[in-house]
N, C-alpha and C. Protein backbone atom coordinates (compact mmCIF):
# COMPACT_ATOMS: atom_id res chain seq x y z
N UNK A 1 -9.84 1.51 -24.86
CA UNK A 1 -9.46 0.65 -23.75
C UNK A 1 -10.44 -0.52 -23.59
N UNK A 2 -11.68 -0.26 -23.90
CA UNK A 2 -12.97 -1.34 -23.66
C UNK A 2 -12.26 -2.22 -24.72
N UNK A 3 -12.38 -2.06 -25.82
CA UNK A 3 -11.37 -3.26 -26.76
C UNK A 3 -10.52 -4.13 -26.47
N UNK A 4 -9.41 -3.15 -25.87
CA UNK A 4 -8.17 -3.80 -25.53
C UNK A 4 -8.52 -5.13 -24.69
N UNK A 5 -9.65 -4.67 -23.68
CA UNK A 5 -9.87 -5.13 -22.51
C UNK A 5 -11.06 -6.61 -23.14
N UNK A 6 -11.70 -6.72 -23.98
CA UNK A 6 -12.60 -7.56 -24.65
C UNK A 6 -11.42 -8.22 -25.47
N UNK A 7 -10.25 -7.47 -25.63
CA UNK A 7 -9.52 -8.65 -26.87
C UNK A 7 -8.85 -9.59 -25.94
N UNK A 8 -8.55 -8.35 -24.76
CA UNK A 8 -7.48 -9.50 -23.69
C UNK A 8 -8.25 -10.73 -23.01
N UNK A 9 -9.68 -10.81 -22.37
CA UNK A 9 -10.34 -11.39 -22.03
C UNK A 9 -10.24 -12.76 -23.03
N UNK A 10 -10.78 -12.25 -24.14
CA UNK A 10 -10.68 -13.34 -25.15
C UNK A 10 -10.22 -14.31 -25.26
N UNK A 11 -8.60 -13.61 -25.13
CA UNK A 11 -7.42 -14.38 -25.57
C UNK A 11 -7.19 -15.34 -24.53
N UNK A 12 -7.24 -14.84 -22.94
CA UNK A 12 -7.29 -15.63 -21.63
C UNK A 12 -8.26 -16.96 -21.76
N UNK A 13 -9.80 -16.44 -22.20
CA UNK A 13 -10.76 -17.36 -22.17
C UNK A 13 -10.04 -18.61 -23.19
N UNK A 14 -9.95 -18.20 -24.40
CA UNK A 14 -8.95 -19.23 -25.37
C UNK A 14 -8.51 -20.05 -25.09
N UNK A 15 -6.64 -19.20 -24.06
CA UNK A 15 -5.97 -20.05 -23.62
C UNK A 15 -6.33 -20.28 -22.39
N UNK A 16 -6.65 -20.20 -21.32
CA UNK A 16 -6.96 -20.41 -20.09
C UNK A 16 -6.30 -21.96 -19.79
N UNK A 17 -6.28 -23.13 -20.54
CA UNK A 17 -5.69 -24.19 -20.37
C UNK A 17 -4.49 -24.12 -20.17
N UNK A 18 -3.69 -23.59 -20.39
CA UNK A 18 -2.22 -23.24 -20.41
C UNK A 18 -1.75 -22.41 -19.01
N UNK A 19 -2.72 -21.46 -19.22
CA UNK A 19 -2.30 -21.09 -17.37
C UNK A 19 -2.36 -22.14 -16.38
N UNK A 20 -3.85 -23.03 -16.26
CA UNK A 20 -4.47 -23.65 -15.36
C UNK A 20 -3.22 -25.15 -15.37
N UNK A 21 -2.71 -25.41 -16.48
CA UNK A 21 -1.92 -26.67 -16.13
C UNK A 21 -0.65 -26.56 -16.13
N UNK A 22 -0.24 -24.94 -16.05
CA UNK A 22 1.01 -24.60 -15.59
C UNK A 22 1.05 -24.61 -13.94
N UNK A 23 0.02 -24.10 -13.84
CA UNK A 23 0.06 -23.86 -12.34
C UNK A 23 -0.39 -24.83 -11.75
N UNK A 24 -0.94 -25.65 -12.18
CA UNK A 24 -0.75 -27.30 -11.94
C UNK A 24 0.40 -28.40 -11.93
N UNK A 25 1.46 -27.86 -12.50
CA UNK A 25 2.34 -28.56 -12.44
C UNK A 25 3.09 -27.89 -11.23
N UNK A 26 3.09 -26.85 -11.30
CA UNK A 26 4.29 -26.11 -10.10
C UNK A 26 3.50 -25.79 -8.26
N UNK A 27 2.59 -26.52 -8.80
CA UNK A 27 1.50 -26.08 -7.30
C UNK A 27 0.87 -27.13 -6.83
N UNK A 28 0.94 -27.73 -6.24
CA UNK A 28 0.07 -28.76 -5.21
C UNK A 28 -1.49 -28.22 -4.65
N UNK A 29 -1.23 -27.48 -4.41
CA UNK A 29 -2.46 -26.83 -3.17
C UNK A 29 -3.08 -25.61 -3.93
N UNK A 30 -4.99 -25.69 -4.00
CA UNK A 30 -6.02 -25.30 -4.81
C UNK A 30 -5.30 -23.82 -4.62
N UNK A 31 -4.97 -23.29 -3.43
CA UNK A 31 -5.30 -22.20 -3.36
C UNK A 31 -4.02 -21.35 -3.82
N UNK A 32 -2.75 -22.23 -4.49
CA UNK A 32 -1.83 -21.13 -4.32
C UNK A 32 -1.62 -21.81 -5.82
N UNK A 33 -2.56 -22.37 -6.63
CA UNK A 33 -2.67 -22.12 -8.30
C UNK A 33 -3.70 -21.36 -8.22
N UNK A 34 -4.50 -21.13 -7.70
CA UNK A 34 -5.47 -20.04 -7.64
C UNK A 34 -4.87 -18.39 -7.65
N UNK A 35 -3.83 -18.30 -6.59
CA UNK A 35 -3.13 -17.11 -6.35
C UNK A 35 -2.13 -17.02 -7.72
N UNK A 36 -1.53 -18.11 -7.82
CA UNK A 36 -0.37 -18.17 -9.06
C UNK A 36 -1.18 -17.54 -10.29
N UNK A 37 -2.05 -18.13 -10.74
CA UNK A 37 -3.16 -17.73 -12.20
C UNK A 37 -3.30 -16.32 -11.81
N UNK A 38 -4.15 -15.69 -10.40
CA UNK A 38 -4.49 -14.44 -10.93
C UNK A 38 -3.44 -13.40 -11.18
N UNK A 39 -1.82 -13.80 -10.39
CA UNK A 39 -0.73 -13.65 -10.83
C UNK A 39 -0.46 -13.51 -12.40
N UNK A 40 -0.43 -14.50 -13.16
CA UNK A 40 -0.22 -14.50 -14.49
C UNK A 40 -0.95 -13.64 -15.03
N UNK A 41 -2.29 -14.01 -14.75
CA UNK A 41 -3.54 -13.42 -15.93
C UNK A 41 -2.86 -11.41 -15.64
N UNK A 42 -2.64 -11.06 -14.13
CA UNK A 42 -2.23 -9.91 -14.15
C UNK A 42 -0.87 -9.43 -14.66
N UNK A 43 0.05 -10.25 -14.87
CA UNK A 43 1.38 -10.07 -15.37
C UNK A 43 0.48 -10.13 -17.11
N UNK A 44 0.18 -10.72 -17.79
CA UNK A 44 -0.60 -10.69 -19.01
C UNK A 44 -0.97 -10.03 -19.15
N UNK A 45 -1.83 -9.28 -18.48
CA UNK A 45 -2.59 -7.93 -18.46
C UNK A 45 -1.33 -6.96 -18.88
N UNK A 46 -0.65 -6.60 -17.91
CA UNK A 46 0.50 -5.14 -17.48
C UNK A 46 1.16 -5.50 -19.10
N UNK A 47 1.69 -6.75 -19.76
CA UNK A 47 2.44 -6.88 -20.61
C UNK A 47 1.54 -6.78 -22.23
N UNK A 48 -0.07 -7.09 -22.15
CA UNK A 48 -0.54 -7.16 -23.22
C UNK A 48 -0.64 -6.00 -24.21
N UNK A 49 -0.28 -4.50 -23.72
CA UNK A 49 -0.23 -4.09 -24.66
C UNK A 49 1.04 -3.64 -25.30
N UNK A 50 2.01 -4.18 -25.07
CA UNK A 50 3.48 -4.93 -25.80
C UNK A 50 3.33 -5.57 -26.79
N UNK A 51 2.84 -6.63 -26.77
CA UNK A 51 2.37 -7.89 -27.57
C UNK A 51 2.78 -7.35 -28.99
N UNK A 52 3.50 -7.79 -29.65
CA UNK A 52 3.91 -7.51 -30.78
C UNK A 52 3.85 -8.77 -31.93
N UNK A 53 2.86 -9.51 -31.93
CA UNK A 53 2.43 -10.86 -32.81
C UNK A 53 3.71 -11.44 -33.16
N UNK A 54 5.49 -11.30 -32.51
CA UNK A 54 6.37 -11.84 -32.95
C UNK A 54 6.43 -13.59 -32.98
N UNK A 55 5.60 -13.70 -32.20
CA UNK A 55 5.77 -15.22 -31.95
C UNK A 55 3.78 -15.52 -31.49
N UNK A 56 3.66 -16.89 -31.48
CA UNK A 56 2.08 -16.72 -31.39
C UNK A 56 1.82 -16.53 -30.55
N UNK A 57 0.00 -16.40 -30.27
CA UNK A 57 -0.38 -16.15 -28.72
C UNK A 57 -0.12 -16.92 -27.63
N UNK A 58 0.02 -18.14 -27.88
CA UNK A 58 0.20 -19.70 -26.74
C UNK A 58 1.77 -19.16 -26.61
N UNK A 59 2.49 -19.28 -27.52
CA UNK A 59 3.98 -18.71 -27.16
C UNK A 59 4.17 -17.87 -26.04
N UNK A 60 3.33 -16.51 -26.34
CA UNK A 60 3.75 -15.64 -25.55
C UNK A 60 3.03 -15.66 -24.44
N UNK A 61 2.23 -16.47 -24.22
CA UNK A 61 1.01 -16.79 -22.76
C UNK A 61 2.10 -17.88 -22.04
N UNK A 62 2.79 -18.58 -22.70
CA UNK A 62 3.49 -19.66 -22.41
C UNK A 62 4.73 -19.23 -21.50
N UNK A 63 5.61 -17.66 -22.04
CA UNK A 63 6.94 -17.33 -21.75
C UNK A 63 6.48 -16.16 -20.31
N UNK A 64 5.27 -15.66 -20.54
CA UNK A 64 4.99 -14.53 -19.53
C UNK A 64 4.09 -15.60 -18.56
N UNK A 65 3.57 -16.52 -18.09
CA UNK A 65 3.49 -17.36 -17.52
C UNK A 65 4.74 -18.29 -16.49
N UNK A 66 5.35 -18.64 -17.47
CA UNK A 66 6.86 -19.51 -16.53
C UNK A 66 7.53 -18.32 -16.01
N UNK A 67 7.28 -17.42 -17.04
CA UNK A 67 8.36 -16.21 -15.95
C UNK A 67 7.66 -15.43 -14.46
N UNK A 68 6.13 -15.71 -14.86
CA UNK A 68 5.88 -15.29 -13.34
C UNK A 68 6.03 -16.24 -12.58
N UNK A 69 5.95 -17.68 -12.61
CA UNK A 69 5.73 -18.61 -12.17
C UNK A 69 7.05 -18.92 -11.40
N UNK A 70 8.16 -18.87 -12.16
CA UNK A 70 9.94 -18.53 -11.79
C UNK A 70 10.16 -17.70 -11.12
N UNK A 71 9.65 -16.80 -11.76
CA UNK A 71 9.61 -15.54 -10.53
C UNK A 71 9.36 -15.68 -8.76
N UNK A 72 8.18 -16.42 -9.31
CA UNK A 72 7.65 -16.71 -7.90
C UNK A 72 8.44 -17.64 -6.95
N UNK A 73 8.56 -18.68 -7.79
CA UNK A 73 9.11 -19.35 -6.75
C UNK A 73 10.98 -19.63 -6.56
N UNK A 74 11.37 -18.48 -6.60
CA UNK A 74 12.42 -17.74 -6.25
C UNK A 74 12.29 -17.05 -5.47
N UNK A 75 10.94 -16.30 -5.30
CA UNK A 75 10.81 -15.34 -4.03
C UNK A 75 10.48 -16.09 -3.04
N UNK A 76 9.77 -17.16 -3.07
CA UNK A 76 9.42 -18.70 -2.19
C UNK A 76 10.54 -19.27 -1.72
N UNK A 77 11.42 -19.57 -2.56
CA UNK A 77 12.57 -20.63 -2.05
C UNK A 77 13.87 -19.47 -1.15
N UNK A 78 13.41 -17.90 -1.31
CA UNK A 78 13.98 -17.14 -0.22
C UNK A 78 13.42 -17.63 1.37
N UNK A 79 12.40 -17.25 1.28
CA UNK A 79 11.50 -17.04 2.67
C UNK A 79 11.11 -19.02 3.20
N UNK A 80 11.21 -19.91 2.20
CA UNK A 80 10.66 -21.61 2.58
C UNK A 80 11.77 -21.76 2.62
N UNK A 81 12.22 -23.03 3.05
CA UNK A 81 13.10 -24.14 3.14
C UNK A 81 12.63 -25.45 2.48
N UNK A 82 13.93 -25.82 1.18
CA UNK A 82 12.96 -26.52 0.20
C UNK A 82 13.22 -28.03 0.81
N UNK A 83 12.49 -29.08 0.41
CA UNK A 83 12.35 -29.93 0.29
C UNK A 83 13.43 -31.13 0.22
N UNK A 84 13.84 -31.88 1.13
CA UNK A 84 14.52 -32.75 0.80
C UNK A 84 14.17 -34.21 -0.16
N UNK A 85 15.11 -34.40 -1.59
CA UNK A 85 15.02 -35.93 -2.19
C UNK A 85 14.37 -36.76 -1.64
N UNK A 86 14.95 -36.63 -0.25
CA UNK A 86 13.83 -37.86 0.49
C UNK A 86 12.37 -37.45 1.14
N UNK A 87 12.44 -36.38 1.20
CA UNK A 87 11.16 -35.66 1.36
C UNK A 87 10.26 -36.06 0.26
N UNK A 88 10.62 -35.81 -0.83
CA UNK A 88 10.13 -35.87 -2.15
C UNK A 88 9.77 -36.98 -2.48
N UNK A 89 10.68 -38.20 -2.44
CA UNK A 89 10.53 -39.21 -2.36
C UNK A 89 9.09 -39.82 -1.63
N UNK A 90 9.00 -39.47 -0.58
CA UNK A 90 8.19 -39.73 0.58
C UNK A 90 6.83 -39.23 -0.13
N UNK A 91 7.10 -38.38 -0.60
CA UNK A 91 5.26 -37.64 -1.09
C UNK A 91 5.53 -38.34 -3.18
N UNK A 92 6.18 -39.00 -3.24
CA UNK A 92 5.25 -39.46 -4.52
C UNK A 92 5.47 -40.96 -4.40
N UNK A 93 4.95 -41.41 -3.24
CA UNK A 93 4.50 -42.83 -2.66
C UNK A 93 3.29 -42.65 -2.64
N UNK A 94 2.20 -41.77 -2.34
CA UNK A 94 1.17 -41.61 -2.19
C UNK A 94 0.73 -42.32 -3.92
N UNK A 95 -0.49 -42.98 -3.68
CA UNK A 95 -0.97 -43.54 -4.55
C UNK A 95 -2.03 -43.13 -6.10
N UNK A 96 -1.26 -43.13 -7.39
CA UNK A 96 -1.85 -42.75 -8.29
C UNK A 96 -2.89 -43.54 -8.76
N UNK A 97 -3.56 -42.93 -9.33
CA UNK A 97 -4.76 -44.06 -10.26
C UNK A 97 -4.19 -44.21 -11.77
N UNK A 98 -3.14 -43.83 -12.42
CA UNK A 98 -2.48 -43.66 -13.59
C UNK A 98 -1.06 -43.33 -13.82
N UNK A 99 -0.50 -44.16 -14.94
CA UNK A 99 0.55 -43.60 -15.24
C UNK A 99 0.82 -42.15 -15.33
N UNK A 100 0.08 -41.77 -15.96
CA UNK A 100 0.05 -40.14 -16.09
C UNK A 100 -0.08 -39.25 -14.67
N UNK A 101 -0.76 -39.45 -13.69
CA UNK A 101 -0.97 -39.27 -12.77
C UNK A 101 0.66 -39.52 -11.85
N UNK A 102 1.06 -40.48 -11.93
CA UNK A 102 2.24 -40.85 -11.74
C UNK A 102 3.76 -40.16 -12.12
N UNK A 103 3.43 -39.81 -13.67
CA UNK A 103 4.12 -38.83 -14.24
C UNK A 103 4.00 -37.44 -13.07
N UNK A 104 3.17 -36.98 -13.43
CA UNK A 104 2.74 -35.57 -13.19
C UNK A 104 3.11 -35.56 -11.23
N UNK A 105 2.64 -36.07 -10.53
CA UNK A 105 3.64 -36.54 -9.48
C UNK A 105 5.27 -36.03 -9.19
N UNK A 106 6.03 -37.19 -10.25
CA UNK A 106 7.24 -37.24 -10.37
C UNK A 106 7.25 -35.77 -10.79
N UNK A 107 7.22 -35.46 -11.87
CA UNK A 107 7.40 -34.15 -12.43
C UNK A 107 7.40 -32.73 -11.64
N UNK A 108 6.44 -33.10 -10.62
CA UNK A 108 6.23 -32.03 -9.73
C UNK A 108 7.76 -31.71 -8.98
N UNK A 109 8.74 -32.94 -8.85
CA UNK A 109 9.74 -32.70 -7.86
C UNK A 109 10.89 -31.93 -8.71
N UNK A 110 11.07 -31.97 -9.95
CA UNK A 110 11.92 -31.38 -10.58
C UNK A 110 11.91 -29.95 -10.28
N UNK A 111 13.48 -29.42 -11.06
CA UNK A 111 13.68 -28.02 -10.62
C UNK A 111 12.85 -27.23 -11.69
N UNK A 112 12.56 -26.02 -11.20
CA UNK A 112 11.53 -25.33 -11.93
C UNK A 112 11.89 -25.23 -13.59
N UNK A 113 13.15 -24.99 -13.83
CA UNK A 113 13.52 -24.62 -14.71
C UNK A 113 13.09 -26.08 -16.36
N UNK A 114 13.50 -27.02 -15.02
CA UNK A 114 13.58 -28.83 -15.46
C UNK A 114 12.04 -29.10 -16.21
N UNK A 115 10.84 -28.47 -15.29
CA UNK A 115 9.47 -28.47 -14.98
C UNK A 115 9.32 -27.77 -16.59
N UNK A 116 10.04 -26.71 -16.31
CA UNK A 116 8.86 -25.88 -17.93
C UNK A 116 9.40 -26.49 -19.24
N UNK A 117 11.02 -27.48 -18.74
CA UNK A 117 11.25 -27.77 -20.04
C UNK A 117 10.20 -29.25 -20.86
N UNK A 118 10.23 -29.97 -19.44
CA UNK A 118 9.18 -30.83 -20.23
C UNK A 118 8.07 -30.59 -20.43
N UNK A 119 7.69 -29.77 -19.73
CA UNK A 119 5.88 -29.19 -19.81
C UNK A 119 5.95 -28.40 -21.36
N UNK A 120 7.08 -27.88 -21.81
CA UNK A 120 7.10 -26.97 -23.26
C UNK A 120 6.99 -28.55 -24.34
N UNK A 121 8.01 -29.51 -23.62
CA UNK A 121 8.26 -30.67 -24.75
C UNK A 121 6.81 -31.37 -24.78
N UNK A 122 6.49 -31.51 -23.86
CA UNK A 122 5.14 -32.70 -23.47
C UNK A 122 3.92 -31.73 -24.46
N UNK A 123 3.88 -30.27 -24.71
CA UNK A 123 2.65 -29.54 -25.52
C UNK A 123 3.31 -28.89 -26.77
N UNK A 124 4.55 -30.17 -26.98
CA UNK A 124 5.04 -29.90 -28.49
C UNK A 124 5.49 -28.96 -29.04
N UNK A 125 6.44 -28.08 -28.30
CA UNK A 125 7.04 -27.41 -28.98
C UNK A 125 8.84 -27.95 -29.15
N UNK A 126 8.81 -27.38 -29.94
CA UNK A 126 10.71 -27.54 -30.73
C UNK A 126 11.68 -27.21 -29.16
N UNK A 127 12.59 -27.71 -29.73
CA UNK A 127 13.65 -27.73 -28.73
C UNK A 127 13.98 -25.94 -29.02
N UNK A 128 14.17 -25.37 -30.38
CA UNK A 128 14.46 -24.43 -30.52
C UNK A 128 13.32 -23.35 -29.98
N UNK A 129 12.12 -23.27 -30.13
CA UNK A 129 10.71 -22.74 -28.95
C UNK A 129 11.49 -22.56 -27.54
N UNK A 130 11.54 -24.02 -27.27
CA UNK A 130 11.79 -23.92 -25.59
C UNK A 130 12.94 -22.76 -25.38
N UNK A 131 13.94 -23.42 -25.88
CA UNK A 131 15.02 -21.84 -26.18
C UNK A 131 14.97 -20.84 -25.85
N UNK A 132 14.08 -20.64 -26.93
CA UNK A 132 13.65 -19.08 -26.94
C UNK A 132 13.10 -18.32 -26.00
N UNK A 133 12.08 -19.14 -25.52
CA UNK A 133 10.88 -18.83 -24.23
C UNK A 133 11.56 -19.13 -23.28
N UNK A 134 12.91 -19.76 -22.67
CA UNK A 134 13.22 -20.19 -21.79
C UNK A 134 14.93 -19.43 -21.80
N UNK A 135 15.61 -18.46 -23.31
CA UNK A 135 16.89 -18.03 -22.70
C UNK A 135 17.80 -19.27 -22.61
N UNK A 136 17.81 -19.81 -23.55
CA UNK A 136 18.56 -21.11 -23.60
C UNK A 136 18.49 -21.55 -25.15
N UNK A 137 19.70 -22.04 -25.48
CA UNK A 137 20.14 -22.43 -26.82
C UNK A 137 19.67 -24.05 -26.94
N UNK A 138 19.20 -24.26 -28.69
CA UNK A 138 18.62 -25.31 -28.83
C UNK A 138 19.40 -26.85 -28.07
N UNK A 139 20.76 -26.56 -28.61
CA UNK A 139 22.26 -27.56 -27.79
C UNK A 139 21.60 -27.88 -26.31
N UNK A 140 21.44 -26.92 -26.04
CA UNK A 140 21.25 -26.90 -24.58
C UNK A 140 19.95 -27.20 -24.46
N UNK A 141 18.90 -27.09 -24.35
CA UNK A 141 17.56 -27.55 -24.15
C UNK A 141 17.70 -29.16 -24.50
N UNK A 142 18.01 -29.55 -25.54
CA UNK A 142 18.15 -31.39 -26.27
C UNK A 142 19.00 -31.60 -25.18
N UNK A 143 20.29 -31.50 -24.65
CA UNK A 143 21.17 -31.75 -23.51
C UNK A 143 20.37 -31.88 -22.17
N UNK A 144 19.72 -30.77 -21.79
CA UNK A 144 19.14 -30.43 -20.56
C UNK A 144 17.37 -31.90 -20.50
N UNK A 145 17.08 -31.81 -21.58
CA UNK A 145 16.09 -32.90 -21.57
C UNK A 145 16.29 -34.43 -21.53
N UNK A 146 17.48 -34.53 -21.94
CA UNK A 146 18.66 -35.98 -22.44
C UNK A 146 18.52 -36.42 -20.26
N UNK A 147 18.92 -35.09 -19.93
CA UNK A 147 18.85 -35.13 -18.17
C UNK A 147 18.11 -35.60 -17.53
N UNK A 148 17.00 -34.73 -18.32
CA UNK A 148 15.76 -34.71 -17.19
C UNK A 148 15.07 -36.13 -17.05
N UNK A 149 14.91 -36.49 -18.34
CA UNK A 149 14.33 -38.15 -18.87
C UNK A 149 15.23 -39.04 -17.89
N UNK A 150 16.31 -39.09 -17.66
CA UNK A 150 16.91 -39.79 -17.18
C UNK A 150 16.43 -39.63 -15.69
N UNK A 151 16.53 -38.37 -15.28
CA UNK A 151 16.11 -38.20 -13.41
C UNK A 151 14.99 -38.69 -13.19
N UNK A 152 13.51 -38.62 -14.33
CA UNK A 152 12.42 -38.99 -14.51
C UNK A 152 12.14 -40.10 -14.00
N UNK A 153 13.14 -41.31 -15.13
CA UNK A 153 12.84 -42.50 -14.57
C UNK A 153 13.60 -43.09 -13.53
N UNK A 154 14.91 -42.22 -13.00
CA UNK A 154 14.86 -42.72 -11.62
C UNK A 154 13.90 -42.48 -10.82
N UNK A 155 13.43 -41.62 -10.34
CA UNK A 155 12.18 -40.69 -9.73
C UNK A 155 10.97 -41.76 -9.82
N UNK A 156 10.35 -41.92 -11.01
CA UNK A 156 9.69 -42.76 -11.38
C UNK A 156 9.69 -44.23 -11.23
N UNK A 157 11.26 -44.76 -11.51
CA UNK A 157 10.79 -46.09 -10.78
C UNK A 157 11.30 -46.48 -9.15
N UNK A 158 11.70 -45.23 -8.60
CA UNK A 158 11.91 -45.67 -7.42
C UNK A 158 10.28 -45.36 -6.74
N UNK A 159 9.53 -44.72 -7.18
CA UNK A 159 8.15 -44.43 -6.87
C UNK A 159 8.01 -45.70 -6.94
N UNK A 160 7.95 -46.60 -8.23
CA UNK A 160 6.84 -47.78 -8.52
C UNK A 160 7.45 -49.05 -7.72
N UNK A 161 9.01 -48.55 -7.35
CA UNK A 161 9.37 -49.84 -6.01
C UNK A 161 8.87 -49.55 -4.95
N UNK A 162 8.31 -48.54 -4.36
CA UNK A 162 7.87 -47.96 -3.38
C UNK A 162 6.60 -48.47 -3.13
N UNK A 163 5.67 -48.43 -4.14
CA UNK A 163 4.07 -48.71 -4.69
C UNK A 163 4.49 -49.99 -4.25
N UNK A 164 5.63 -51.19 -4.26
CA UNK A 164 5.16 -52.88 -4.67
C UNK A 164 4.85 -52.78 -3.11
């Protein structure tokens, strides 16, 4: 068990980037990517000795991650009342120092599902990856992104008319 427990550590320390800017994209506030991560790292835990090297380690840190993360905020959007467009709107007026910054903003308002697909595209994986990790056919992921790009830059430049 001390092994198991030194290999799993490892693998966390490794990837640790991948948790931290997942839960960066789906979380605003320090303390509930804080709660989200020790979430994952423990869903990682309960699932690591499954792990069957079918797909790589970032893969499978990647799919047991969005699924707690989905998870979660399904049990959230029971008990909250989400956000109105114009709500949304209203909070990515606030002022970036970067395009990217700007991105990541916009990105935040998408639907969760919308969120992991570009966050899978944006750290390069195949349309057929996303698929897989996401329960969705390659057709469909290239379709579903064809979308999202498009909501993006409405999102995006109604932000930067907002900014003049």
């Amino acid at each position: 068990m001390d092994r198991d427990k030194t290999v799993f550590l490892e693998v966390i320390k490794t990837h640790q980037g991948i948790i931290n800017s997942l839960c960066h994209v789906y979380y605003r506030l320090e303390e509930d990517r804080r709660d989200t991560r020790q979430d994952i790292i423990l869903q990682l835990w309960r699932s690591f000795p499954t792990f069957r090297n079918e797909c790589s380690v970032s893969t499978w840190i990647y799919k047991v991650s969005l699924n707690t993360i989905l998870s979660k905020i399904r049990k959230e959007r029971r008990s909250v009342p989400q956000e109105s467009l114009s709500d949304a709107h209203e909070g990515i007026t606030a002022a970036a120092d970067d395009t990217l910054q700007q991105l990541m903003q916009v990105i935040h308002y998408l639907e969760s599902t919308d969120k992991a697909i570009v966050i899978l595209n944006l750290e390069g994986y195949s349309h057929k990856e996303t698929g897989i990790m996401l329960g969705f056919t390659e057709t469909n992921i290239s379709t579903r992104l064809n979308r999202i790009r498009t909501k993006l830059r409405e999102l995006y430049n109604t932000k930067d008319h907002e900014l003049k």
